[in-house]
C-alpha atoms as a PDB file:
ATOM      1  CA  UNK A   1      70.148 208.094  96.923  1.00  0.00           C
ATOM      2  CA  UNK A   2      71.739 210.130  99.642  1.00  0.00           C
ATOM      3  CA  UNK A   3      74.716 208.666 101.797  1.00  0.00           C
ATOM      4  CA  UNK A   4      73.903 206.701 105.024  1.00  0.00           C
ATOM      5  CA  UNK A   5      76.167 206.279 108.132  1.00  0.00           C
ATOM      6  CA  UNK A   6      76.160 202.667 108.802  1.00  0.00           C
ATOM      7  CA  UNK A   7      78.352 200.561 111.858  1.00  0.00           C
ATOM      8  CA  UNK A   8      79.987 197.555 111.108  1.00  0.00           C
ATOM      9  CA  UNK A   9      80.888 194.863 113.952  1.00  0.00           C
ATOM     10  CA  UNK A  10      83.901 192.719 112.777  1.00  0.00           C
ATOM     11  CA  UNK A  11      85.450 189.715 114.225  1.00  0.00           C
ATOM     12  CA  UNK A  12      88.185 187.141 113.763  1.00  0.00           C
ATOM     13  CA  UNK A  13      89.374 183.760 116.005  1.00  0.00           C
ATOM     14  CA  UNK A  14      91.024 181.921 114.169  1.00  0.00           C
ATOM     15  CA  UNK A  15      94.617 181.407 112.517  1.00  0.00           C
ATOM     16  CA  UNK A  16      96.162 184.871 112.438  1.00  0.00           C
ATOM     17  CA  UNK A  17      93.437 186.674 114.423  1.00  0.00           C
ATOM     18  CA  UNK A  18      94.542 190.245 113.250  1.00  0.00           C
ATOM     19  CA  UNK A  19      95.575 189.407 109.922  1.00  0.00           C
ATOM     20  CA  UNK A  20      92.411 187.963 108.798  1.00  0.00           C
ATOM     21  CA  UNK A  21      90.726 191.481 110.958  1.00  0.00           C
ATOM     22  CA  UNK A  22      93.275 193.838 108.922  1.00  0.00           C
ATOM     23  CA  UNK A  23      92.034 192.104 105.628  1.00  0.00           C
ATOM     24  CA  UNK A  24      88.855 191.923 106.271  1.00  0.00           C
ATOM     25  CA  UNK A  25      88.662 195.939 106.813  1.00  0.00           C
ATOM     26  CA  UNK A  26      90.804 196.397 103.780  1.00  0.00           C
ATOM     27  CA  UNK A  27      88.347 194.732 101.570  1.00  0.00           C
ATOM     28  CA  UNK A  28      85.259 196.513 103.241  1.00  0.00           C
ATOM     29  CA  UNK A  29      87.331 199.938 102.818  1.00  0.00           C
ATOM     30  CA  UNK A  30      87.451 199.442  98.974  1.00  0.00           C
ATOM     31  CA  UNK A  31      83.210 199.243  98.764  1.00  0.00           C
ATOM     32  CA  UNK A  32      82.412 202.375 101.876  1.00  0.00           C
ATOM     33  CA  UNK A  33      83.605 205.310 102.940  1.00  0.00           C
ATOM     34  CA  UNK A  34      84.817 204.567 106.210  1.00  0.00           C
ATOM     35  CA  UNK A  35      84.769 207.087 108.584  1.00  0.00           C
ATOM     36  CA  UNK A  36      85.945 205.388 111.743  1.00  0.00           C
ATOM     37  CA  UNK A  37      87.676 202.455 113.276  1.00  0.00           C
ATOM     38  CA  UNK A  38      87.200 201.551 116.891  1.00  0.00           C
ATOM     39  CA  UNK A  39      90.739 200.038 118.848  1.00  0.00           C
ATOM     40  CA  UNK A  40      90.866 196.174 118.528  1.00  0.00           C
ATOM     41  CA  UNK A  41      89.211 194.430 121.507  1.00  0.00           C
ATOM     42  CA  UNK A  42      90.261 190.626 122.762  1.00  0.00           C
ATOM     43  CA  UNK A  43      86.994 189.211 123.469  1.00  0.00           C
ATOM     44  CA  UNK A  44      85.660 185.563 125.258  1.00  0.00           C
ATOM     45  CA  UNK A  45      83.401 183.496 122.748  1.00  0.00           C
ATOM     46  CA  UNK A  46      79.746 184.365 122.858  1.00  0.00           C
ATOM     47  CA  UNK A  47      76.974 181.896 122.337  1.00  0.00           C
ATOM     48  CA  UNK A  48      79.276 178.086 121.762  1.00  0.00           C
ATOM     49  CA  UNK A  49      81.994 179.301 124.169  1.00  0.00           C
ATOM     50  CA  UNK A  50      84.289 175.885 123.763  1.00  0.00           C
ATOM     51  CA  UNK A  51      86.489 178.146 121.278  1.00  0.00           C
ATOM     52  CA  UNK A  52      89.222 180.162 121.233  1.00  0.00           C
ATOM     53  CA  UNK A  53      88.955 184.015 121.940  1.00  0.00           C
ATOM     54  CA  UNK A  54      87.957 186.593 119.186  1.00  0.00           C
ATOM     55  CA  UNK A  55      89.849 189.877 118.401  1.00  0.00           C
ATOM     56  CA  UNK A  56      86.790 192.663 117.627  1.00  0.00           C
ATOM     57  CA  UNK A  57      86.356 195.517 116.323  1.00  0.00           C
ATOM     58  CA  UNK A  58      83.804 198.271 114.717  1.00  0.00           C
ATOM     59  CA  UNK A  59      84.141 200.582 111.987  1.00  0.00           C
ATOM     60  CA  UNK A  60      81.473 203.261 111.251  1.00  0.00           C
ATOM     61  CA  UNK A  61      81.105 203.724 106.862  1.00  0.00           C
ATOM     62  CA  UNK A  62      78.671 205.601 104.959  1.00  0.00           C
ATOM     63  CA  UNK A  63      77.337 204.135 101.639  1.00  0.00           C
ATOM     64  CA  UNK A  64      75.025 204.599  99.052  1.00  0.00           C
ATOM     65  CA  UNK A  65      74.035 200.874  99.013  1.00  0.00           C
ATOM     66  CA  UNK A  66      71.060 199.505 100.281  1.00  0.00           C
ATOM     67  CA  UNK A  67      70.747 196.815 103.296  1.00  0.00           C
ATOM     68  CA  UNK A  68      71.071 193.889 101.404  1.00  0.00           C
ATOM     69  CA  UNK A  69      73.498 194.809  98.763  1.00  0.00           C
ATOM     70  CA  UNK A  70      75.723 195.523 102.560  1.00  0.00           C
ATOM     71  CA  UNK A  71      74.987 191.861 103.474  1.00  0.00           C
ATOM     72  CA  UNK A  72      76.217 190.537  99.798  1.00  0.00           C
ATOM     73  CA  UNK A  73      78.870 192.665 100.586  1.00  0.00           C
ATOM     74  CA  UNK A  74      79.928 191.127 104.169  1.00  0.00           C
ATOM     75  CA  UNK A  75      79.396 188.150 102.877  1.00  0.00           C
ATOM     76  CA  UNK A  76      81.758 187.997 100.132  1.00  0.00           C
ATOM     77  CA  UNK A  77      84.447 189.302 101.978  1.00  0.00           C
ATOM     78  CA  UNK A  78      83.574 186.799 105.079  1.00  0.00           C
ATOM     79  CA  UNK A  79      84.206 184.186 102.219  1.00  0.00           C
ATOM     80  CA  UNK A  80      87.183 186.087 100.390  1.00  0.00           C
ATOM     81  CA  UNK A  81      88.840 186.103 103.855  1.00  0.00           C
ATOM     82  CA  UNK A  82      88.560 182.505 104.045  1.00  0.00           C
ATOM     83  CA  UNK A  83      85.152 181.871 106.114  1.00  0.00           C
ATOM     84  CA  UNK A  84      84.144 178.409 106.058  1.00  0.00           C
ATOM     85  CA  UNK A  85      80.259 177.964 107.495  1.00  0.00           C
ATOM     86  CA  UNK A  86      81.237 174.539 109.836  1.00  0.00           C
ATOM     87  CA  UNK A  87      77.511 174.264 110.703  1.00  0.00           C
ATOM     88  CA  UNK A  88      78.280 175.436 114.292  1.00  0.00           C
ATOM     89  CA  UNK A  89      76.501 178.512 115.472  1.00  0.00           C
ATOM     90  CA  UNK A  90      78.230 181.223 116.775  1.00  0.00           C
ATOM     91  CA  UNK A  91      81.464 178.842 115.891  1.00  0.00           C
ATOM     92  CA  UNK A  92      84.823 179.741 115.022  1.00  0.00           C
ATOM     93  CA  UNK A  93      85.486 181.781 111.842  1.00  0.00           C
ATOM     94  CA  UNK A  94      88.204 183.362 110.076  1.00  0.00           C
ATOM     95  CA  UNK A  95      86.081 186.640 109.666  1.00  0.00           C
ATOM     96  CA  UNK A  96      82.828 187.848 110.287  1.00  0.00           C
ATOM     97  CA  UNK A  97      81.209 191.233 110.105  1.00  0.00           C
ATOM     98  CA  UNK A  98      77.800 192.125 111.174  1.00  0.00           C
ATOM     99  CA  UNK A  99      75.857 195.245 109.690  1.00  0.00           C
ATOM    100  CA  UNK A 100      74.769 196.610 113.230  1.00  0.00           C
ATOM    101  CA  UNK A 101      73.035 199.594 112.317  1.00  0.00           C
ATOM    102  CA  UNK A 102      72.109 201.563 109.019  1.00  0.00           C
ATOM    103  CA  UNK A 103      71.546 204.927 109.373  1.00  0.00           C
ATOM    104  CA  UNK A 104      68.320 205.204 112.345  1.00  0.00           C
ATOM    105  CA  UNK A 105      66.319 202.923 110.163  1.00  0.00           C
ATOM    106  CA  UNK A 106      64.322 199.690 111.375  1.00  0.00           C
ATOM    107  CA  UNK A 107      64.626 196.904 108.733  1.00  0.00           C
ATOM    108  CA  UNK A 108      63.753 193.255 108.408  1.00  0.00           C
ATOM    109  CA  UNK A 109      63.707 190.675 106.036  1.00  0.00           C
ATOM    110  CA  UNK A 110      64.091 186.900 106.236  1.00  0.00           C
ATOM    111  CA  UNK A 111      67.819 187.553 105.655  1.00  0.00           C
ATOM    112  CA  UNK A 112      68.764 190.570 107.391  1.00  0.00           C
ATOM    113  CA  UNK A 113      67.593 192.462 110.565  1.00  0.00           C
ATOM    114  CA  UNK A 114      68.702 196.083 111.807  1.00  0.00           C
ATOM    115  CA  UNK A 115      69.209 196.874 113.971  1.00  0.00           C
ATOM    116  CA  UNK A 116      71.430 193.601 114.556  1.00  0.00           C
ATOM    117  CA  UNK A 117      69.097 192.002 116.813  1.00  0.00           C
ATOM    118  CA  UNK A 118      71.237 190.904 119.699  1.00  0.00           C
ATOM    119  CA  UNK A 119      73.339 194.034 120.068  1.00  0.00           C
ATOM    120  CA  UNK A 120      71.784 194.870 123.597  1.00  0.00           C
ATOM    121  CA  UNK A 121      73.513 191.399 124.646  1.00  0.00           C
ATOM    122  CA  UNK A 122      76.928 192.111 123.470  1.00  0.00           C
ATOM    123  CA  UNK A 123      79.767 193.499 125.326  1.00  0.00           C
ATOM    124  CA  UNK A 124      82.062 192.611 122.777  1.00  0.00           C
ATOM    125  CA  UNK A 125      80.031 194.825 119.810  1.00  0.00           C
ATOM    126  CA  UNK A 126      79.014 197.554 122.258  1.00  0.00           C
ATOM    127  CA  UNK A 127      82.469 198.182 123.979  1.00  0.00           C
ATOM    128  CA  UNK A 128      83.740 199.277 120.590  1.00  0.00           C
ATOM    129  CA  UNK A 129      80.783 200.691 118.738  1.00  0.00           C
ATOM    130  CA  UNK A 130      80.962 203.600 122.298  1.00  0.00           C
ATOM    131  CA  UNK A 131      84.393 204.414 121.680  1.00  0.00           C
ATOM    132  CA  UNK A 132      83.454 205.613 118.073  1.00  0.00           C
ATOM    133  CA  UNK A 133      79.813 206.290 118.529  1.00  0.00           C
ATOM    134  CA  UNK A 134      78.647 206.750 122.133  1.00  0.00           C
ATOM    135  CA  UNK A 135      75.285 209.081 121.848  1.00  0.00           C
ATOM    136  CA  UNK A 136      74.108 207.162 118.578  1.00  0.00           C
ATOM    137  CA  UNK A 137      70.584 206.090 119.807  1.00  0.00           C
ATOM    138  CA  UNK A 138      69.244 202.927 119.192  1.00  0.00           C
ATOM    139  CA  UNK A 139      66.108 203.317 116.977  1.00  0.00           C
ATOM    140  CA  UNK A 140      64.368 200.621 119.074  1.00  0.00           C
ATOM    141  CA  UNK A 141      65.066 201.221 122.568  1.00  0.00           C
ATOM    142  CA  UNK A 142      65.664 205.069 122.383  1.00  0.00           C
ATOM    143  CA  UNK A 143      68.895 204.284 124.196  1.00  0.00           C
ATOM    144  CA  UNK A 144      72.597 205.573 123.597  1.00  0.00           C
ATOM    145  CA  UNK A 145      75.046 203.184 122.720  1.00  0.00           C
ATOM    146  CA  UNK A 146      76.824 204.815 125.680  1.00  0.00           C
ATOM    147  CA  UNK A 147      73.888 203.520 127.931  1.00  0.00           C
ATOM    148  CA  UNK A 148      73.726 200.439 126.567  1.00  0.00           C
ATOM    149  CA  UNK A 149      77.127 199.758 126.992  1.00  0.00           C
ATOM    150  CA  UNK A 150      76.835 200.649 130.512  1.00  0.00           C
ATOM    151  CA  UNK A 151      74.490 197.682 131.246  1.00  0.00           C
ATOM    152  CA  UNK A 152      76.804 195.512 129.952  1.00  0.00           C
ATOM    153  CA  UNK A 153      80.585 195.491 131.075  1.00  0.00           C
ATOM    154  CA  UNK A 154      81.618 193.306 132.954  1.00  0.00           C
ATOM    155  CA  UNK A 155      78.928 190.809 132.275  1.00  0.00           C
ATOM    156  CA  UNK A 156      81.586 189.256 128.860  1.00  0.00           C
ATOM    157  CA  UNK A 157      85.393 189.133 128.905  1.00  0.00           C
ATOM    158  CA  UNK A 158      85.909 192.121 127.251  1.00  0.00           C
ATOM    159  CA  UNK A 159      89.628 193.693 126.779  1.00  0.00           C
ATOM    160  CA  UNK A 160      91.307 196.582 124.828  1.00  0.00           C
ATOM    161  CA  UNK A 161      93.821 195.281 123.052  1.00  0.00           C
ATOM    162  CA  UNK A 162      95.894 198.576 123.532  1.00  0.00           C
ATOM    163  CA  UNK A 163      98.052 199.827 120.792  1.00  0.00           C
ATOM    164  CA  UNK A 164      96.565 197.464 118.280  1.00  0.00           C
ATOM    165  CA  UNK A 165      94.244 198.923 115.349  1.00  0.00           C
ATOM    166  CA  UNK A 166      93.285 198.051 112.041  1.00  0.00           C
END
C-alpha cells in the first residue's frame, strides 16, 4: 500500500497539560512518519465548557496503516498516556487525539468518521491544522483549511501559546 498524508488533532487539560501533549506525540512519532507539528495553542473547552482549558495541537504523519488500525493506534496511546473515559462528553482528559483527515478520502464506519465530522466547528483544530496545512481542501466542502479557518476565529478562545512546541 502506498503512503498516505494524514492530520492528527491532539489535546491535553489536565495535570501537566504539555507533558501529557509532549508524550502523547512521542508515542504517535514511534508508529508515523511525522512530517509536521503545528505551535501549541491554549484553547477554552468545547462542548461541556465547566473545565479547565486545553493546550492543542496538530501534527501532519504519513502511514501505511489503514483508518482503523490509526484509531487502535490513538487509542492506545490516549490510554498509555493515562486517559480515563469519566463518562462525560467532551470532558476532561489527559490526552486525546483525533484522526482529522486521511489522505482526501471520505470514510465511515460505526467507529470512525473522516473527515472528523465536526472540524468545520472548531477553532481550536482549525487554527493549528492552517499553520501546517492551509490550502489542504476539505474533501466534503471543497474548502481550504485556510477558508475554513477564516469562518471561525474569534468565534472560540483560541491562543498561540508562543514559543511552546512539541
Amino acid at each position: 500500500m502506498d503512503s498516505v498524508t494524514i492530520y492528527i488533532g491532539l489535546g491535553s487539560n489536565v495535570e501537566d497539560r504539555l507533558s501529557n501533549l509532549r508524550l502523547g506525540f512521542s508515542l504517535l512519532a514511534q508508529r508515523f512518519d511525522v512530517v509536521s507539528t503545528s505551535s501549541i495553542y491554549e484553547t477554552g473547552p468545547w462542548g461541556y465548557v465547566n473545565q479547565p482549558k486545553f493546550l492543542n495541537a496538530v501534527i501532519q504523519a504519513t502511514t501505511t496503516k489503514e483508518p482503523l488500525d490509526i484509531l487502535s493506534v490513538l487509542k492506545f496511546v490516549e490510554i498509555a498516556t493515562g486517559r480515563v473515559n469519566e463518562g462525560i462528553r467532551w470532558g476532561p482528559r489527559s490526552f486525546d487525539a483525533d484522526l482529522l483527515f486521511y489522505g482526501s478520502q471520505i470514510y465511515s464506519s460505526c467507529d470512525l468518521e473522516i473527515p472528523h465530522p465536526r472540524i468545520k466547528e472548531r477553532a481550536f483544530v482549525l487554527m493549528p491544522l492552517a499553520e501546517i496545512a492551509p490550502s489542504f481542501v476539505h474533501p466534503i466542502s471543497r474548502e481550504t483549511i485556510q477558508q475554513l479557518t477564516n469562518v471561525v476565529i474569534g468565534k472560540e478562545d483560541v491562543e498561540i501559546r508562543r514559543g511552546l512546541r512539541l
